[in-house]
C-alpha atoms as a PDB file:
ATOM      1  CA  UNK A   1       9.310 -12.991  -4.674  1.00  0.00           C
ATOM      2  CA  UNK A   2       8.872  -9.298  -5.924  1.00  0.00           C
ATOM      3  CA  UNK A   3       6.540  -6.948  -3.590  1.00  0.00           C
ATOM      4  CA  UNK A   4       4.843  -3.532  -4.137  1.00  0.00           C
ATOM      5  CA  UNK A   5       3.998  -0.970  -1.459  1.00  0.00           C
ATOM      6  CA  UNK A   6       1.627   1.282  -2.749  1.00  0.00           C
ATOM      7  CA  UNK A   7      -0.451   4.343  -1.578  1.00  0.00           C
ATOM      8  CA  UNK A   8      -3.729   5.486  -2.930  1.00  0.00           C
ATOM      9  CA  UNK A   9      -5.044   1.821  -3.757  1.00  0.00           C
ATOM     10  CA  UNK A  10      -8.410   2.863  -2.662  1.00  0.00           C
ATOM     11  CA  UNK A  11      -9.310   3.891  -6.575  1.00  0.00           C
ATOM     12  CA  UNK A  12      -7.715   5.143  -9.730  1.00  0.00           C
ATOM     13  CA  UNK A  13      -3.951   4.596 -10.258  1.00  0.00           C
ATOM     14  CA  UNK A  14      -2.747   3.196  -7.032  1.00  0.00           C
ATOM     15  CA  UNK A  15      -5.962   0.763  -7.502  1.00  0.00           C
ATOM     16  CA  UNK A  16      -5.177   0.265 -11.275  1.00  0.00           C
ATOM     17  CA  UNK A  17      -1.723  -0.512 -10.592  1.00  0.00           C
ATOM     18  CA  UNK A  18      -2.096  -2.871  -7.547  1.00  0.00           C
ATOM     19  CA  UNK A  19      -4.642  -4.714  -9.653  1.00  0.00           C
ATOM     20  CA  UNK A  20      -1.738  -4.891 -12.419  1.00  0.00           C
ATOM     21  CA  UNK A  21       1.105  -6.129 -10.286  1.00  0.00           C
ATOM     22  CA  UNK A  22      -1.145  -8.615  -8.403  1.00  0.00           C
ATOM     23  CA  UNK A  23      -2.032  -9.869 -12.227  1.00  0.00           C
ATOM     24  CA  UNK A  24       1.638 -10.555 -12.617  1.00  0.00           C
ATOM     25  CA  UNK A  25       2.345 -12.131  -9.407  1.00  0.00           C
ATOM     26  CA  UNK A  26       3.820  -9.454  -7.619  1.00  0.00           C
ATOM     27  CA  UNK A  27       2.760  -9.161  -3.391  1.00  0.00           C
ATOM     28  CA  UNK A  28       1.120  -5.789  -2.867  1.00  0.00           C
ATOM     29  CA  UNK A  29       0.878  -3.947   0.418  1.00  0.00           C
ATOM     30  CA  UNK A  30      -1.611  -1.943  -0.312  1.00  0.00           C
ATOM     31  CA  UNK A  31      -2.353   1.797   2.027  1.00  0.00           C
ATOM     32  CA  UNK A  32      -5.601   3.783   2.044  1.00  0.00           C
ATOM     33  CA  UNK A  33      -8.231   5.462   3.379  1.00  0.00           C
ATOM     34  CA  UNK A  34     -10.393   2.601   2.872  1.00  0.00           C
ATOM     35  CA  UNK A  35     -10.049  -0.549   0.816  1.00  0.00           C
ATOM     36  CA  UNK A  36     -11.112  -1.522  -2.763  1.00  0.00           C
ATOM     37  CA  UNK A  37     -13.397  -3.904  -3.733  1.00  0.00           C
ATOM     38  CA  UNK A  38     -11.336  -4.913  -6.904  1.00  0.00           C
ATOM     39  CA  UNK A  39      -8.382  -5.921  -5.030  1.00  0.00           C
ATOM     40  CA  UNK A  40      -8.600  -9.271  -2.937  1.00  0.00           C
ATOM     41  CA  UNK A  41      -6.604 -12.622  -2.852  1.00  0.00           C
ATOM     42  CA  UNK A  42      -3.815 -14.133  -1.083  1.00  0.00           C
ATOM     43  CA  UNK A  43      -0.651 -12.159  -2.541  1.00  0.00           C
ATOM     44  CA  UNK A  44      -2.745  -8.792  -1.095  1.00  0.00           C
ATOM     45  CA  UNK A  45      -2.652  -7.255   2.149  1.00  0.00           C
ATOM     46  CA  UNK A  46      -4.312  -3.699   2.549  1.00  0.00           C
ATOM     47  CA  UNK A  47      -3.937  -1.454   5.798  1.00  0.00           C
ATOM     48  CA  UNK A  48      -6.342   1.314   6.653  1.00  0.00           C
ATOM     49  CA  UNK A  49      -4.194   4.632   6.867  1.00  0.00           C
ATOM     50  CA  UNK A  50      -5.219   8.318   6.460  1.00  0.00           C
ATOM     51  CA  UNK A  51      -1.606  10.184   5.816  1.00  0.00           C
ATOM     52  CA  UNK A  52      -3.420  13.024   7.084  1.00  0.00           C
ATOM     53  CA  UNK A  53      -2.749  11.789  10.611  1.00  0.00           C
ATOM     54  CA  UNK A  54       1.125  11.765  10.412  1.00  0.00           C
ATOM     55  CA  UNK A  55       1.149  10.919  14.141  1.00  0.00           C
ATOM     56  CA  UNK A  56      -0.941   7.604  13.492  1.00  0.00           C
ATOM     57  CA  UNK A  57       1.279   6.163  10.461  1.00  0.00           C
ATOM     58  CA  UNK A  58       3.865   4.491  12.439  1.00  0.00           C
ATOM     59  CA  UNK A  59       1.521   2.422  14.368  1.00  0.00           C
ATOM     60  CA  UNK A  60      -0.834   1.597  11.614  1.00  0.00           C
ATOM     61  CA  UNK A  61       1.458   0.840   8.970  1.00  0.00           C
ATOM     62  CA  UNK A  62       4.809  -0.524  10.836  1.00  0.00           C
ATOM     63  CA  UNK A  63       3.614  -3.824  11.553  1.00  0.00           C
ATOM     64  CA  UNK A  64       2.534  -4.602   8.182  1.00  0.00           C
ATOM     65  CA  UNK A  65       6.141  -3.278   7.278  1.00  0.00           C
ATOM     66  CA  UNK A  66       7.726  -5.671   8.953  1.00  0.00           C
ATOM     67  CA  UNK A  67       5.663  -8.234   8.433  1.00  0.00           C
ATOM     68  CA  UNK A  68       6.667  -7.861   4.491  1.00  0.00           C
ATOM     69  CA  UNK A  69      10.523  -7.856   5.379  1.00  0.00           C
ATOM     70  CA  UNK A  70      10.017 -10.801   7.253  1.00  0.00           C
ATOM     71  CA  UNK A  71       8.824 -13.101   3.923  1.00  0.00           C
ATOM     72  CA  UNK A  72      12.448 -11.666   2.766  1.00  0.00           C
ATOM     73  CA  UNK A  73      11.621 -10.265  -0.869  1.00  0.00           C
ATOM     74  CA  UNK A  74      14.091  -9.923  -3.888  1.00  0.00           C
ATOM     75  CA  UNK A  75      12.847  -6.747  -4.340  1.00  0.00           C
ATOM     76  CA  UNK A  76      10.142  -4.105  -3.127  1.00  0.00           C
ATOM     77  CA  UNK A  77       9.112  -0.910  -5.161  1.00  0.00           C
ATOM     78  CA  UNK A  78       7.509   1.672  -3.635  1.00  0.00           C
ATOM     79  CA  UNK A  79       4.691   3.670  -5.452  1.00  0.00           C
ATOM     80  CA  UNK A  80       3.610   7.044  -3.332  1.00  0.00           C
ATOM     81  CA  UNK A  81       0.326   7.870  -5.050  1.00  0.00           C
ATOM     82  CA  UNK A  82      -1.417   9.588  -2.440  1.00  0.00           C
ATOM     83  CA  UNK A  83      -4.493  10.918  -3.473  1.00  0.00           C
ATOM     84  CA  UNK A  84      -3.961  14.411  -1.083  1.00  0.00           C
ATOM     85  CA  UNK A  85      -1.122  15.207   0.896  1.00  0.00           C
ATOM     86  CA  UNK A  86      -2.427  17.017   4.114  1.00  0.00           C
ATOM     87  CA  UNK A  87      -1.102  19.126   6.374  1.00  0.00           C
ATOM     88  CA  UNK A  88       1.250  21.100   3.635  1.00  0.00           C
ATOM     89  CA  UNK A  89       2.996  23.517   4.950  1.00  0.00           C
ATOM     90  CA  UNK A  90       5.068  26.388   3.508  1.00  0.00           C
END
């Protein structure tokens, strides 16, 4: 089994590409402010996480984390796609 973590899935390209790698079979972990309508089924699990609450992350997005590692994938890609990266600091 091959599995996807991807940010952003809410819309646009995180959305587009979940959508994609769910179409070929993949398991998608999908992260977001909220969830899309478009993505559903079985091989999709989507957690509700706003990355501009860096404190929250860990406890939102951990368990899901492991619970991925536990099914014991081949592989897992990681797609960042954030659709704004708060606090940014210089």
């Amino acid at each position: 089994m091959r599995a996807a973590i991807i940010t952003g899935t809410s819309r646009g390209l995180g959305e587009a590409l979940a959508a994609e790698l769910l179409a070929r079979g993949q398991v998608v972990l999908g992260i977001g402010r909220s969830d899309s309508a478009r993505l559903a089924g079985p091989s999709y699990r989507f957690v509700e996480c706003d990355f501009a609450q860096p404190e929250r992350i860990g406890a939102t997005v951990g368990p899901a984390l492991r619970e991925l590692a536990a099914t014991g994938p081949a592989a897992v890609a990681l797609v960042n796609n954030p659709a704004v990266a708060w606090p940014v600091a210089c």
